[in-house]
N, C-alpha and C. Protein backbone atom coordinates (compact mmCIF):
# COMPACT_ATOMS: atom_id res chain seq x y z
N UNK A 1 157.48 75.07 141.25
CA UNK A 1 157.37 74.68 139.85
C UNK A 1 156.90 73.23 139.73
N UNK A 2 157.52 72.16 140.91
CA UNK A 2 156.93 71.35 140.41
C UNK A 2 155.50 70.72 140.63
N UNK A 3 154.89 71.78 141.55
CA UNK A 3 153.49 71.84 141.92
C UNK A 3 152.78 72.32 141.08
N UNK A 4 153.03 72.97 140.19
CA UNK A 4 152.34 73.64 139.42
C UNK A 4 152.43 73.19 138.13
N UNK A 5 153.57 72.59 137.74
CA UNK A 5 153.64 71.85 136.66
C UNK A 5 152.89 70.68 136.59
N UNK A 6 153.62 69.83 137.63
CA UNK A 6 153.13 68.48 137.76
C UNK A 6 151.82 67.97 138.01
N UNK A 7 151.16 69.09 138.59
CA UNK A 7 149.76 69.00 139.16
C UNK A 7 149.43 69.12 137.42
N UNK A 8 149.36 69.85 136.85
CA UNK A 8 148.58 70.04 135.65
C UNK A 8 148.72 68.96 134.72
N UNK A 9 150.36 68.31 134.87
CA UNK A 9 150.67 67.13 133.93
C UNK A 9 149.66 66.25 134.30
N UNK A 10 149.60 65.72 135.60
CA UNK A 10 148.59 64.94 136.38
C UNK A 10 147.05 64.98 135.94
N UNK A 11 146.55 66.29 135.85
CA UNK A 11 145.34 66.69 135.95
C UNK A 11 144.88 66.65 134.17
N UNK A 12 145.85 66.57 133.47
CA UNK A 12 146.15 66.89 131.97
C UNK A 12 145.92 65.33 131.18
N UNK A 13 147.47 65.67 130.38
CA UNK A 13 147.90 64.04 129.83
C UNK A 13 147.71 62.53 130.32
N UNK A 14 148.49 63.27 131.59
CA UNK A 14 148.13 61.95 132.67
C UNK A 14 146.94 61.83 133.52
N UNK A 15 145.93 62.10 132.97
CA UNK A 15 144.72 61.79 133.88
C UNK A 15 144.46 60.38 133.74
N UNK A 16 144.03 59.84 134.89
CA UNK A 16 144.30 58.48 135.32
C UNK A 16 144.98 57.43 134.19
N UNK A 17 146.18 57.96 134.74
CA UNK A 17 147.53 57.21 134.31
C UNK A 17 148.30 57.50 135.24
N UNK A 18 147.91 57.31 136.01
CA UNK A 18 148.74 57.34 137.79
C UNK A 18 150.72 56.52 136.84
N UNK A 19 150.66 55.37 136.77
CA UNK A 19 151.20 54.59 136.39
C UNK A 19 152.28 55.14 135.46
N UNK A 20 151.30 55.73 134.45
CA UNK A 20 152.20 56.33 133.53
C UNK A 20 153.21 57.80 133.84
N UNK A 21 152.67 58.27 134.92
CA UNK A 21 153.03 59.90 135.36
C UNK A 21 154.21 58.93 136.28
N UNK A 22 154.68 58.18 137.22
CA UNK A 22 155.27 57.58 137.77
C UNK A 22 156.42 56.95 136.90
N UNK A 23 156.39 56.69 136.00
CA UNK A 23 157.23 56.14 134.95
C UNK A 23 158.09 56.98 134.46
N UNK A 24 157.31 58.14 134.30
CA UNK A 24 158.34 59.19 133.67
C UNK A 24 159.25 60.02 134.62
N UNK A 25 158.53 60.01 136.08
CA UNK A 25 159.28 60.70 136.75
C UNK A 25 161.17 59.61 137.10
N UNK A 26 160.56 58.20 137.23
CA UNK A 26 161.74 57.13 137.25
C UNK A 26 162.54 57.50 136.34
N UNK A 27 162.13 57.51 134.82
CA UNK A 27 162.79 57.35 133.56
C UNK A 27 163.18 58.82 133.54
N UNK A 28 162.59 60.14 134.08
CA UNK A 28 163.95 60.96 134.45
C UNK A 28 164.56 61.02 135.42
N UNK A 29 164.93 60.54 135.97
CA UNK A 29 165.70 60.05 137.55
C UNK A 29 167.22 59.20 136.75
N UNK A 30 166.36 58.26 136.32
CA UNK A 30 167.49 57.52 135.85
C UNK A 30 168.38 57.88 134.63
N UNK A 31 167.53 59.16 133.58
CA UNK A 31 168.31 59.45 132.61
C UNK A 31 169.22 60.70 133.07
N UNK A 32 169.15 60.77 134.39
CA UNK A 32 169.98 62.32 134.71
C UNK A 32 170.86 61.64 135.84
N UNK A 33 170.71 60.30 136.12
CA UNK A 33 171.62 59.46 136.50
C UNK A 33 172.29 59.15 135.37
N UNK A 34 172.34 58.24 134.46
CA UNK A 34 173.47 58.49 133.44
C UNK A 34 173.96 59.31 132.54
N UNK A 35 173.08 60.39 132.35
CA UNK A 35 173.58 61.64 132.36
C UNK A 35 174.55 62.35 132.79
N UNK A 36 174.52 62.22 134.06
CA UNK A 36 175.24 63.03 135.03
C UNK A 36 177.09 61.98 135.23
N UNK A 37 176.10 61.11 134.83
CA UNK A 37 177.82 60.34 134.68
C UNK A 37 178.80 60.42 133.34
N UNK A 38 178.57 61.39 132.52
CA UNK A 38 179.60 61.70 131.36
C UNK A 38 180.42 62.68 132.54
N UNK A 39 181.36 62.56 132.44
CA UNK A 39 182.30 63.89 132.71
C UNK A 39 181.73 65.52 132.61
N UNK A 40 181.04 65.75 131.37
CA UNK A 40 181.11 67.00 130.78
C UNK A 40 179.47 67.80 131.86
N UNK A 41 178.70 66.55 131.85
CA UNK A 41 177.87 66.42 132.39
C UNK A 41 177.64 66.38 133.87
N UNK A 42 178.44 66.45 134.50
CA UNK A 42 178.52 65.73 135.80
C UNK A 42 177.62 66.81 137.07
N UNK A 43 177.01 66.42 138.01
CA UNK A 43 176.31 67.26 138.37
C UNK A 43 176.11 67.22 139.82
N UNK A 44 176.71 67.64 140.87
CA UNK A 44 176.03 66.65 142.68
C UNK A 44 175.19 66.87 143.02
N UNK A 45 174.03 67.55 142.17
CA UNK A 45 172.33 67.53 142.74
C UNK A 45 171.48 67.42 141.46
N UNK A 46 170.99 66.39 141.77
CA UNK A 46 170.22 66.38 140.56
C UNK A 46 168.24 66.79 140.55
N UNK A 47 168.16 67.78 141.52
CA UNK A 47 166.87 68.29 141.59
C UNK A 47 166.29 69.42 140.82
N UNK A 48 167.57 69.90 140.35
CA UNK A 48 167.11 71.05 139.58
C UNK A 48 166.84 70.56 138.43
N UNK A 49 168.07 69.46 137.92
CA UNK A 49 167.37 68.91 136.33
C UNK A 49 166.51 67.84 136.30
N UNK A 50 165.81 67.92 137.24
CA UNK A 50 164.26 66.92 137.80
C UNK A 50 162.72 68.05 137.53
N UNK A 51 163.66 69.12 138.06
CA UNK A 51 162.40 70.02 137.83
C UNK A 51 162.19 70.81 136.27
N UNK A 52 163.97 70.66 135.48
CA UNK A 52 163.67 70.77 134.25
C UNK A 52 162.66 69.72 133.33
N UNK A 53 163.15 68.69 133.89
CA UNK A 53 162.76 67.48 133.21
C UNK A 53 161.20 68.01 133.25
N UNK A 54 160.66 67.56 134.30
CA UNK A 54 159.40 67.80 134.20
C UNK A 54 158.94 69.23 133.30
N UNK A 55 159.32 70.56 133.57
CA UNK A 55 158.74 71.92 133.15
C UNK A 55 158.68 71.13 131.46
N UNK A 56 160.32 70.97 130.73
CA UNK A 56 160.23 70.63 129.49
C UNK A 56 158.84 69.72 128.93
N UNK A 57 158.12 68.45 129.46
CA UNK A 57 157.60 67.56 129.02
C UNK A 57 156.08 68.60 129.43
N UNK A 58 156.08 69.34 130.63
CA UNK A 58 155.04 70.11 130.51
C UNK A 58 154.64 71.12 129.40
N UNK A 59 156.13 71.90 129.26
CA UNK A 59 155.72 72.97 128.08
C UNK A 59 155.48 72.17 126.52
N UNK A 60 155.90 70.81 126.27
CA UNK A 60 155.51 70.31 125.17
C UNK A 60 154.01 69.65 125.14
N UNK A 61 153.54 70.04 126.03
CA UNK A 61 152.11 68.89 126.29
C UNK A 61 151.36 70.32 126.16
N UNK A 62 151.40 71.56 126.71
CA UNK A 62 150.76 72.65 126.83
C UNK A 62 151.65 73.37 126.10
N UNK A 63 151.68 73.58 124.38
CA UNK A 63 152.77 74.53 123.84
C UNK A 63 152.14 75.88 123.70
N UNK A 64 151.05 75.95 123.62
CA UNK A 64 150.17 77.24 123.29
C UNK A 64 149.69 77.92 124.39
N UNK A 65 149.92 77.22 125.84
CA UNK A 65 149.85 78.08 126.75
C UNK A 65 150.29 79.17 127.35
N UNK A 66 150.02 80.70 127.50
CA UNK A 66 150.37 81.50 127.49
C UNK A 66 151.24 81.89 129.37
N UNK A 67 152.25 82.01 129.04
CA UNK A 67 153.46 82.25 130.43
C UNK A 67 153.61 83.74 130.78
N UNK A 68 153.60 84.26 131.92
CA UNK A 68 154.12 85.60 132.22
C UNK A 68 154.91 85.07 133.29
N UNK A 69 156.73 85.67 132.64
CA UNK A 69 157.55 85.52 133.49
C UNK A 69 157.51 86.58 134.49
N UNK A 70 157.74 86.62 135.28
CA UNK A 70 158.14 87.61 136.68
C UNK A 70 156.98 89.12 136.27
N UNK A 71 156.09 88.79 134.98
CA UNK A 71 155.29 89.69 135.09
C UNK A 71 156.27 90.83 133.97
N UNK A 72 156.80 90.04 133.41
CA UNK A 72 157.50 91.72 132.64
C UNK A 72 157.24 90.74 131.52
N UNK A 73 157.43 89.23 130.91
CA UNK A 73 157.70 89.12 129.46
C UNK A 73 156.24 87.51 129.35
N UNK A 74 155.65 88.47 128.22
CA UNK A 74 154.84 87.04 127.83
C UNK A 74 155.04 86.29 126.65
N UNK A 75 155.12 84.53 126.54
CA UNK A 75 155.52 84.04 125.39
C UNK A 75 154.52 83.04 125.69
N UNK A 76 154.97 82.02 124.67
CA UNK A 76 153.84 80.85 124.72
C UNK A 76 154.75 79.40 125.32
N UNK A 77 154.26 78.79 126.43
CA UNK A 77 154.56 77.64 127.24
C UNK A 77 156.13 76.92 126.42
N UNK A 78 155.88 76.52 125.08
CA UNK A 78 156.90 75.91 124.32
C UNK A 78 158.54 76.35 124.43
N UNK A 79 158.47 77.94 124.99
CA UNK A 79 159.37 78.33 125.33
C UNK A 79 160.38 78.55 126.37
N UNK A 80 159.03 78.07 127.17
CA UNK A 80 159.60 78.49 128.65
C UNK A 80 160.72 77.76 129.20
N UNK A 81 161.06 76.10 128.94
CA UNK A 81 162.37 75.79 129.51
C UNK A 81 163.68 76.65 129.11
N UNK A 82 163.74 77.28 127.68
CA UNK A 82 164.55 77.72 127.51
C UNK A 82 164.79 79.37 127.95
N UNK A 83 163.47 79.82 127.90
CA UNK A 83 163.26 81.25 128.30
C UNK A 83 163.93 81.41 130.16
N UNK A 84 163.91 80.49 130.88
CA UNK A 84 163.92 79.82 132.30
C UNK A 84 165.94 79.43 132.31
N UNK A 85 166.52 78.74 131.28
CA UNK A 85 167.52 78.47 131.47
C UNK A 85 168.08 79.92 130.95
N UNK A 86 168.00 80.59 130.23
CA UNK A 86 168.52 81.93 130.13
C UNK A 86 168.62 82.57 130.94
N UNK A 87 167.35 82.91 131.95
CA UNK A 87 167.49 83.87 132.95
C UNK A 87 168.22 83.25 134.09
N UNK A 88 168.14 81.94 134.25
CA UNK A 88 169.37 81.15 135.60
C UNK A 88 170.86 81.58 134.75
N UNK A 89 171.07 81.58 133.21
CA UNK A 89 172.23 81.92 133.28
C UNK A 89 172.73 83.35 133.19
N UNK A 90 171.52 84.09 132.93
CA UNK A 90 172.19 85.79 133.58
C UNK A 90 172.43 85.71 134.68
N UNK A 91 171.27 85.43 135.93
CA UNK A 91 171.65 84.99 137.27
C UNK A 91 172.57 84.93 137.70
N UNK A 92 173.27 84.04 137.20
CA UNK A 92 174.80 83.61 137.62
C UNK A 92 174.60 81.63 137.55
N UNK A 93 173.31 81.15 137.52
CA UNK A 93 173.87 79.45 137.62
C UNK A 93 174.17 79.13 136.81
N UNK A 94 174.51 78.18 137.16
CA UNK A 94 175.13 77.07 136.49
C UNK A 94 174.22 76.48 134.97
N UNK A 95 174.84 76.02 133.79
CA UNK A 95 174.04 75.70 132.56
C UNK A 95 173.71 74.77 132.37
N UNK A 96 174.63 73.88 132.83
CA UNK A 96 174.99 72.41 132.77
C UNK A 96 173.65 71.21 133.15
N UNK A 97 173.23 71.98 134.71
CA UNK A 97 172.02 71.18 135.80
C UNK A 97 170.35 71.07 134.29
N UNK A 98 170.23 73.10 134.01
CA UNK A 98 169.08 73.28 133.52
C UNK A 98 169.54 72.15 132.25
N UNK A 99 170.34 72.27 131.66
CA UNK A 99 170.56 71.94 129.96
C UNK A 99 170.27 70.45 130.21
N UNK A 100 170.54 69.35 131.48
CA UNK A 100 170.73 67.91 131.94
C UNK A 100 169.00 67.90 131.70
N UNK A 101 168.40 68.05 132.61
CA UNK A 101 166.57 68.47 133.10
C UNK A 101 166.36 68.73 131.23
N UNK A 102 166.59 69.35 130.40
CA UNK A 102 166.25 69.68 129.22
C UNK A 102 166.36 68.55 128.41
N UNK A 103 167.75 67.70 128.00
CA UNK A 103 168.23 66.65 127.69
C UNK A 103 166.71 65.60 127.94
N UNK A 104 166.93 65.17 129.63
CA UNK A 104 166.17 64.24 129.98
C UNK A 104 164.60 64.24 129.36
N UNK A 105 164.14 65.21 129.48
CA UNK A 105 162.86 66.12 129.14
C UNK A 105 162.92 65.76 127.87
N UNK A 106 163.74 65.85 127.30
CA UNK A 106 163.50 65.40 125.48
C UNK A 106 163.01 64.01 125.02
N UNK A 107 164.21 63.38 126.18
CA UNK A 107 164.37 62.06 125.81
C UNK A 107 162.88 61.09 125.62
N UNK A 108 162.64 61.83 126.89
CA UNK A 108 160.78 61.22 127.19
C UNK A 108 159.71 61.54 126.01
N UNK A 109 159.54 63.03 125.97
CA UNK A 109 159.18 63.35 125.19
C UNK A 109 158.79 62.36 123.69
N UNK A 110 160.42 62.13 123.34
CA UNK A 110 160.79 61.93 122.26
C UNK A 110 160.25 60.49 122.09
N UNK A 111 160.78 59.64 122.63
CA UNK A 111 160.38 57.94 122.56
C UNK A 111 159.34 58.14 123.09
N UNK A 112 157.96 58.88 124.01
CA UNK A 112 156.81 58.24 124.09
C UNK A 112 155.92 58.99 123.27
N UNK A 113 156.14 59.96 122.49
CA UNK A 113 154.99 61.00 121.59
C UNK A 113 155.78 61.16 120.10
N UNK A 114 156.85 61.56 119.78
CA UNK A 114 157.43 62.05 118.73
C UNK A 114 157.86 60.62 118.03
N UNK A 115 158.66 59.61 118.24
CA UNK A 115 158.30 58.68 117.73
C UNK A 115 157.51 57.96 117.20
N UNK A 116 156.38 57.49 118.85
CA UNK A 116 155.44 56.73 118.20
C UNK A 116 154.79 57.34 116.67
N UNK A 117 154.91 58.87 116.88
CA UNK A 117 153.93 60.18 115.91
C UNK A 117 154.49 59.34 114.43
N UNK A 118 155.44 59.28 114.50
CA UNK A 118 156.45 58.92 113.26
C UNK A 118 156.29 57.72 112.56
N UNK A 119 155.35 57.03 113.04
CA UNK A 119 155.14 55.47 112.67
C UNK A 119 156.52 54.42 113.38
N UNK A 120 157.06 55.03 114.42
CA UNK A 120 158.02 54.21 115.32
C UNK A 120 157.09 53.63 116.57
N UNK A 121 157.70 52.77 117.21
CA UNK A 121 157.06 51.96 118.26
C UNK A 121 156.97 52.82 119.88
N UNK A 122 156.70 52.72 120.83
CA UNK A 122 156.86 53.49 121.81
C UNK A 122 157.85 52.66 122.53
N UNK A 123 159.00 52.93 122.50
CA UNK A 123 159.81 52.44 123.48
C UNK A 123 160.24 52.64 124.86
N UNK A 124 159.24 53.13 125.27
CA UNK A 124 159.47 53.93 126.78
C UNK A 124 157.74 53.39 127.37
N UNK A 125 157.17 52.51 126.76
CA UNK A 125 155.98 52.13 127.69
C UNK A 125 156.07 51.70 128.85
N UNK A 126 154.98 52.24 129.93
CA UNK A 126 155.46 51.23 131.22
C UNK A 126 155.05 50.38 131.11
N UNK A 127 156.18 49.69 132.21
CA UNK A 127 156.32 48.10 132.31
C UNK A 127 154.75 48.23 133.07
N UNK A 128 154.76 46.68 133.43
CA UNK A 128 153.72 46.05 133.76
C UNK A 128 153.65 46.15 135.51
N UNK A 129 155.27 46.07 135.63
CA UNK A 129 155.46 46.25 137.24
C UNK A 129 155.02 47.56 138.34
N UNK A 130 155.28 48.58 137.10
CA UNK A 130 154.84 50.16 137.95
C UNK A 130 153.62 49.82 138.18
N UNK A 131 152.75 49.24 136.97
CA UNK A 131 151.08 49.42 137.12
C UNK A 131 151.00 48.86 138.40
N UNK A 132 151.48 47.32 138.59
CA UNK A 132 151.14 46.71 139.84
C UNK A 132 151.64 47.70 140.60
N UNK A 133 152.98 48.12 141.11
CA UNK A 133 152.94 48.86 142.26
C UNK A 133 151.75 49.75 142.69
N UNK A 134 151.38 50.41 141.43
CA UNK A 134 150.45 51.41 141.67
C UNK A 134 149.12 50.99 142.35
N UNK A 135 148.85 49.38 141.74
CA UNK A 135 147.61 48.83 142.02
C UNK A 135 147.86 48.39 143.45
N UNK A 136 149.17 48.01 144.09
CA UNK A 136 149.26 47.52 145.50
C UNK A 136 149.05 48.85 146.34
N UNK A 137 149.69 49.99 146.03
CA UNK A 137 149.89 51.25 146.85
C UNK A 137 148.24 51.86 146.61
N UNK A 138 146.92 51.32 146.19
CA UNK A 138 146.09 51.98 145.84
C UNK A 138 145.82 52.82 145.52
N UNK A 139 146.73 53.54 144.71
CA UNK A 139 146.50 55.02 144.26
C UNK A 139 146.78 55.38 143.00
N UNK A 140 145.88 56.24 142.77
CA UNK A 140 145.56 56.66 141.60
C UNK A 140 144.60 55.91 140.97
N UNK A 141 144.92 54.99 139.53
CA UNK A 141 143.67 54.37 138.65
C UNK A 141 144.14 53.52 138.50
N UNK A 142 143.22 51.70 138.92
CA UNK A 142 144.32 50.62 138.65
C UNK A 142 143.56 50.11 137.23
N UNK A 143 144.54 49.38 136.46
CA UNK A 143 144.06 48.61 134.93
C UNK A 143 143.41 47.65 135.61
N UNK A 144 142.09 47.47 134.65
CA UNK A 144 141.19 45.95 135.06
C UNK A 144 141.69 45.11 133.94
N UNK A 145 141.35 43.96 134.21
CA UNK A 145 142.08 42.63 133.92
C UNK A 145 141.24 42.81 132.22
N UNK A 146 142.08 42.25 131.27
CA UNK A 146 141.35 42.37 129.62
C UNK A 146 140.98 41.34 129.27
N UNK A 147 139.66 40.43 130.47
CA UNK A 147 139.30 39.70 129.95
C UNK A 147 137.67 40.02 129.21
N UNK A 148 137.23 39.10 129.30
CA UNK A 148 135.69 39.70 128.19
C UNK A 148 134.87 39.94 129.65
N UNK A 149 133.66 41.24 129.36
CA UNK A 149 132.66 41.90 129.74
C UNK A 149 131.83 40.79 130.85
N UNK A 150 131.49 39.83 130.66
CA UNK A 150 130.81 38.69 131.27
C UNK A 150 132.20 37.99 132.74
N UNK A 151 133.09 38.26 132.38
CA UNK A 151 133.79 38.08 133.56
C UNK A 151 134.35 39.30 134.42
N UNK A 152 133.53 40.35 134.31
CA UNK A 152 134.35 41.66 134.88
C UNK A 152 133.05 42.72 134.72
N UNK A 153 132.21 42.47 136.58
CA UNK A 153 131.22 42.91 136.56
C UNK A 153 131.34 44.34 137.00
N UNK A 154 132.54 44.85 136.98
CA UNK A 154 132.82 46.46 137.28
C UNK A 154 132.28 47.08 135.51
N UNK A 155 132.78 46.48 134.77
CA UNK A 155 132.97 47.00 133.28
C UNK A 155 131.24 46.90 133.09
N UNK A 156 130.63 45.94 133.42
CA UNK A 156 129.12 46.11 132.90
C UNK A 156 128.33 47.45 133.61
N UNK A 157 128.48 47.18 134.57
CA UNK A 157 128.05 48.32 135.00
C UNK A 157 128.34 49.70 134.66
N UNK A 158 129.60 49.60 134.20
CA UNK A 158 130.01 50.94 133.39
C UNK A 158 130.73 51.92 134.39
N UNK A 159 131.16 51.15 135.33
CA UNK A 159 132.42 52.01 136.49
C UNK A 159 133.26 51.99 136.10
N UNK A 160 134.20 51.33 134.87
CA UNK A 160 135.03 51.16 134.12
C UNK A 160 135.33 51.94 133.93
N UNK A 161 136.80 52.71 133.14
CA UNK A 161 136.85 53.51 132.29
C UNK A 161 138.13 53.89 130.99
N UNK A 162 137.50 53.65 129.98
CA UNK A 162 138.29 53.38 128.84
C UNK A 162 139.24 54.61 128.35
N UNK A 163 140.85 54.56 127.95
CA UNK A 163 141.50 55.59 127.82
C UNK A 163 142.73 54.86 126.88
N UNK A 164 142.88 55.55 125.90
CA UNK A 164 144.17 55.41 125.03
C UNK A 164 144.05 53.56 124.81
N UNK A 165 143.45 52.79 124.77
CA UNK A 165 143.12 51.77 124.43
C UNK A 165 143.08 50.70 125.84
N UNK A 166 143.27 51.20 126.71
CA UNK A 166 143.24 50.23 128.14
C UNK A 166 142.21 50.80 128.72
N UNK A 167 141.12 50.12 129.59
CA UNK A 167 140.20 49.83 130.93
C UNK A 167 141.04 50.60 131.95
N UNK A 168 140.05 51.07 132.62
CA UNK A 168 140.72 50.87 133.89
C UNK A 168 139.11 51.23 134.93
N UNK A 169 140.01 50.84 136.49
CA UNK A 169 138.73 51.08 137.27
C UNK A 169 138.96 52.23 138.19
N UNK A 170 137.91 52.94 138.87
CA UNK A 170 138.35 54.10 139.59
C UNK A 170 138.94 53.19 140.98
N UNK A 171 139.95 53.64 141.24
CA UNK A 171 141.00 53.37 142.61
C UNK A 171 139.76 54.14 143.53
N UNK A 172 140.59 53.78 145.34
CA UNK A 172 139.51 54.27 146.34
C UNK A 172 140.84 54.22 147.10
């Protein structure tokens, strides 16, 4: 799932936003870390609601995409975290892990798309530090510097490439 999800989030929303796809995976890491620290919540693996996290922020980015579960039931993508925590709880698992992964999944969601949507601010932007990591680890797409065209002879040439209001240059 999370190859198949994540690859598409990647290949999708986050196309070169290396930076930004990295952020969210932290910011659910850490929200299913304090998550997991309510009592009611409490959880000793937190991989399954890692892989919710992600499916949720996938099925809201792709809601109209069409799902065949196990080949017997088709619905549209928007459904599937919940269509997914149903059948783990006929199964027999646990509710608690999927419902944590769902939670987290919102949270993101919520402060970087549904807010801003609202005329609210994005409070979940990445910092400045992931980008650098990203730009030291060379991978993915690094931001070029926002100074003017005459000092940044990648941008004249037009190797540049402009997205959601930031530059960036193709990584190697």
């Amino acid at each position: 799932m999370i190859v198949r999800y994540g690859v598409q989030l990647e290949k999708g929303p986050f196309d070169r936003r290396t930076a930004d796809f990295l952020w969210m995976m932290i910011f659910g890491a850490f929200a299913l870390l304090v998550l997991s620290a309510i009592p009611i919540f409490w959880s000793p693996f937190l991989a399954v609601p890692l892989v919710f996290m992600l499916l949720y922020v996938w099925s809201r980015e792709f809601p109209n995409a069409q799902i065949n579960i196990y080949g017997l039931v088709a619905l549209k993508a928007f459904y599937l975290p919940w269509a997914m925590l149903a059948l783990d709880v006929i199964f027999g698992s646990p509710l608690i892990p999927d419902l944590l992964g769902i939670i987290a999944g919102h949270l993101y969601y919520f402060f970087t798309v549904l807010h801003p949507l609202a005329g609210g601010k994005n409070i979940l932007k990445t910092p400045m530090w992931v980008h650098k990591l990203i730009a030291r680890w060379r991978i993915g797409v690094q931001p070029i510097s926002r100074g003017p065209a005459a000092n940044n002879p990648q941008q004249e040439r037009g190797s540049g490439v402009a997205f959601r209001g930031r530059s960036y240059r193709l990584g190697g």
